[in-house]
Protein backbone atom coordinates (compact mmCIF):
# COMPACT_ATOMS: atom_id res chain seq x y z
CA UNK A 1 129.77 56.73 75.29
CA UNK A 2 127.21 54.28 74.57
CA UNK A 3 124.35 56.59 76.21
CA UNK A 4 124.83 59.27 73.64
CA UNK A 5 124.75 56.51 71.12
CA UNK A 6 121.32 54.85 72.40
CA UNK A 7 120.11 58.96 72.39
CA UNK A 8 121.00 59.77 69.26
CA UNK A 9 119.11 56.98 67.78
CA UNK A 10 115.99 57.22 69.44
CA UNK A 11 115.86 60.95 67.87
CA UNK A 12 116.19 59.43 64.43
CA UNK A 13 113.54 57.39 65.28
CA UNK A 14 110.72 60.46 64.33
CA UNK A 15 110.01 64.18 64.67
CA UNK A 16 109.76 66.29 67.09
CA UNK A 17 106.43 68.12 67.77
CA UNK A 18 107.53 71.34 66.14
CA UNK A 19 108.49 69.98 63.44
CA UNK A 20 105.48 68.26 61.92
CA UNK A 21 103.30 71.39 63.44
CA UNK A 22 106.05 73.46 60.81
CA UNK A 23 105.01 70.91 58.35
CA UNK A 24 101.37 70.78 58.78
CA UNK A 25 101.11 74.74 58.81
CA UNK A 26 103.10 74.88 55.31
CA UNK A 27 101.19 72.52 54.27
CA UNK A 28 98.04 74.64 54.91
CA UNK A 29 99.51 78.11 53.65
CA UNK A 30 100.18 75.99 49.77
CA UNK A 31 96.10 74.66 50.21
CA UNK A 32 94.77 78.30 51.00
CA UNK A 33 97.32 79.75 48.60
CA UNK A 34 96.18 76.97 45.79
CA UNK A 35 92.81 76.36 46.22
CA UNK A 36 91.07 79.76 44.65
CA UNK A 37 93.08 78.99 41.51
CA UNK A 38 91.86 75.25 41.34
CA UNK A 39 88.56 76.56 41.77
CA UNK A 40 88.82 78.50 38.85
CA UNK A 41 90.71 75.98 37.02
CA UNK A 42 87.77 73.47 37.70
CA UNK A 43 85.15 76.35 36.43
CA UNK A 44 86.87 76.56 33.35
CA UNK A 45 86.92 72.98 32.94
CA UNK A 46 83.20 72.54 33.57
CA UNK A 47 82.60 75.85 30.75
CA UNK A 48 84.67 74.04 28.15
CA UNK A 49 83.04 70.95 28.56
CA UNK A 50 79.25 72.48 28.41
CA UNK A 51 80.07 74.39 25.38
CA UNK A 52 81.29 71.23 23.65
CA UNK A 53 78.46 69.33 24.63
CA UNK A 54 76.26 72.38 23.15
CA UNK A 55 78.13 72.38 19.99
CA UNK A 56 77.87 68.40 19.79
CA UNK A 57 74.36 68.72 20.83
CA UNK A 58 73.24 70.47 17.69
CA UNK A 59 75.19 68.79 15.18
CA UNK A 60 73.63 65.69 16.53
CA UNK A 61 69.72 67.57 16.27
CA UNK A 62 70.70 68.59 12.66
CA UNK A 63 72.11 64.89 11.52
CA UNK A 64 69.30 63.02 13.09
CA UNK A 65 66.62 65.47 11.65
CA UNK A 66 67.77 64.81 8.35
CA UNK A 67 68.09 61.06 9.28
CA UNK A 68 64.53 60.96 10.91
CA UNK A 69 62.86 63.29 7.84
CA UNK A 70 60.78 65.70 10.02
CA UNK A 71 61.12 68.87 12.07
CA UNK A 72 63.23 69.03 15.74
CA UNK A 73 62.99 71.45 17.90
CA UNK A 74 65.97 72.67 20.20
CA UNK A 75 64.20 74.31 23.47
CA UNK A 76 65.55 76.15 26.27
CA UNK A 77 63.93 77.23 29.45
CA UNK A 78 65.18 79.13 32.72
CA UNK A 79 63.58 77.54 35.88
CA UNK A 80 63.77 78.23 39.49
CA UNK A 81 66.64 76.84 40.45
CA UNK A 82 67.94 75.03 36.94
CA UNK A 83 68.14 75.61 32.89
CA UNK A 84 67.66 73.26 30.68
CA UNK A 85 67.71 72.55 26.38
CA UNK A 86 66.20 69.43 25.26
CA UNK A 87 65.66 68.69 21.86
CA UNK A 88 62.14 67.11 20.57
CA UNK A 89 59.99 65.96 17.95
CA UNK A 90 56.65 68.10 17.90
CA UNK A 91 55.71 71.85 17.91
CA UNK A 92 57.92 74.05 19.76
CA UNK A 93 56.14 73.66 23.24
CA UNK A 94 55.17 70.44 22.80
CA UNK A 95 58.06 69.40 25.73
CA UNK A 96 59.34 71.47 28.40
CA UNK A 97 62.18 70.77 31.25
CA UNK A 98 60.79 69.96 34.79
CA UNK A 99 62.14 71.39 37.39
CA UNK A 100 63.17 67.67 39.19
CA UNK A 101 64.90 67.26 36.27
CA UNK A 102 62.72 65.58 33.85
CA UNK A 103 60.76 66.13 31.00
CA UNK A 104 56.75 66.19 30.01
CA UNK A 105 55.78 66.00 26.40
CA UNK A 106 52.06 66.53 25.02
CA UNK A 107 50.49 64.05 22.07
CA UNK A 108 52.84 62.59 20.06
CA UNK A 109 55.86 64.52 20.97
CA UNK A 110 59.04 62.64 22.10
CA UNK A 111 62.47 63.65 23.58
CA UNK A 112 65.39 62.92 21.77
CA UNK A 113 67.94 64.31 24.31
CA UNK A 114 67.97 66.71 27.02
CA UNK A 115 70.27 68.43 29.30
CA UNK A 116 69.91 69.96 33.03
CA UNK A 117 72.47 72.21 34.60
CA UNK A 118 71.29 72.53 38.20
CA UNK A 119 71.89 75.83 40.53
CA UNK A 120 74.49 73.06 42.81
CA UNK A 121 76.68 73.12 40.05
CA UNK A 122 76.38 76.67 39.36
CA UNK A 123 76.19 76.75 35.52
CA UNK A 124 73.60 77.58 33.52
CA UNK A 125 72.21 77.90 29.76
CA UNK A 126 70.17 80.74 28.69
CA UNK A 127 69.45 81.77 25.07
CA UNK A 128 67.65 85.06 23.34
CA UNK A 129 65.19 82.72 21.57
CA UNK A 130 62.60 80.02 23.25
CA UNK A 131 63.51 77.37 20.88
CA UNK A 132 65.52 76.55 17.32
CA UNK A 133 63.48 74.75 14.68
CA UNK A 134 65.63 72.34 12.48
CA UNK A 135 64.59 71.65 8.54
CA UNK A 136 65.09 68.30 7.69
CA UNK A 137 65.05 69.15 4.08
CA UNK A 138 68.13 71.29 4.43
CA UNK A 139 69.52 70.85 7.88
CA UNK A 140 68.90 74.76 8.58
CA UNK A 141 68.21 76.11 11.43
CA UNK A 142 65.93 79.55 12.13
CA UNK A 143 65.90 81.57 13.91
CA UNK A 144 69.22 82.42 14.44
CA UNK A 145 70.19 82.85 18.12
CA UNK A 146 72.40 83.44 20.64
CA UNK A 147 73.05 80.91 23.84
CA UNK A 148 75.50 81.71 26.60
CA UNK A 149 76.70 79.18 28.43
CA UNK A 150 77.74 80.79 32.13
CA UNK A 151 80.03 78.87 34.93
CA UNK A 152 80.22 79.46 39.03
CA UNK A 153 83.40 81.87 38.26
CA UNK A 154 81.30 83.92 36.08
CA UNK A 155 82.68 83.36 32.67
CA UNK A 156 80.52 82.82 29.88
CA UNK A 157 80.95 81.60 26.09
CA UNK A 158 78.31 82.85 24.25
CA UNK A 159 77.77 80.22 20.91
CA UNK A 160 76.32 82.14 17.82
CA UNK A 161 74.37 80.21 15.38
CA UNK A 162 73.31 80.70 11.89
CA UNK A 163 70.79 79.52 9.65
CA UNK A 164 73.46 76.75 8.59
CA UNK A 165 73.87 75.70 11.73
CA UNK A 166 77.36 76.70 12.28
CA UNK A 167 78.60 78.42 15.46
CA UNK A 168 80.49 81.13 16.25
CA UNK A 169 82.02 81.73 19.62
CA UNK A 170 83.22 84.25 21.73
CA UNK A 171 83.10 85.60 25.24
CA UNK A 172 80.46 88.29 26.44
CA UNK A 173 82.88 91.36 27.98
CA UNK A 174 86.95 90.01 28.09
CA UNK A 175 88.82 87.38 26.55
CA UNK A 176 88.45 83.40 27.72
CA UNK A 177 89.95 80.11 27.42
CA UNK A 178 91.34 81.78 24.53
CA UNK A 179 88.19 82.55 22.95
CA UNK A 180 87.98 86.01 21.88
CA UNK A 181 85.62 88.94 23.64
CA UNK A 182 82.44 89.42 21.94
């Protein structure tokens, strides 16, 4: 009797080889199974937050060219491998994007702020005008535009603005993050 007793604790003691292989192979079905919808998850994530940051963005160029008392300009550019807005002081080429991520102004021209989105993280910015000029008289902004803001997944928020400077959003094609198809 106490043989079986000393064997039947040693098998307590851990598991068997089949069972942690069981383990480790369910294990890898829930992964595979949960990973695609992460992805997306995480694509949505990183949409929401560039939109906000837009949005944020140009409040921020219309309050401080109002502050400041002279012209901004809010310019976008598509480069090899990257896209880009920065906003600036100066005429509307006076600073471009770089494509190591920096900037280059001419004369007098400064950069207020600027934001990359870089092909590694998939996302980019693209607009139907070259830049926005902001009044400081009035806080308008002209010309109106449209900027679409695209993740890895390929969903896209397009932000409409008008001359006030508000935006309207919506989604080019169907319905996302509950924002409603253009």
């Amino acid at each position: 009797m106490p043989i079986a007793t000393r064997c039947s604790s040693r098998r307590l003691l851990g598991l068997t080889l089949v069972e942690l292989m069981v383990c480790v192979a369910v294990l890898a079905i829930l992964v595979t199974v949960g990973m695609p919808s992460m992805q997306g998850f995480l694509a949505r994530r990183r949409l929401d937050g560039l939109s906000a940051q837009f949005v944020a963005d140009l409040q921020f160029a219309r309050a401080a060219a109002v502050a400041r008392g002279e012209v901004l300009r809010l310019r976008f550019q598509v480069l090899d491998n990257t896209s880009c807005y920065l906003l600036h002081t100066g005429s509307a080429n006076a600073c471009a994007c770089l494509p190591e991520q920096g900037t280059s102004c001419i004369g007098t021209a400064q950069v207020l702020r600027v934001v990359h989105t870089a092909a590694s993280e998939r996302s980019s910015v693209r607009a139907n005008v070259s830049s926005l000029l902001i009044d400081p008289r009035q806080g308008t902004i002209s010309p109106t535009g449209s900027i679409d803001i695209t993740v890895s997944d390929g969903s896209s928020l397009r932000h409409v603005v008008n001359i006030l400077g508000r935006v309207r959003l919506c989604a080019p094609g169907a319905k996302v993050n509950d924002v409603p198809a253009c």
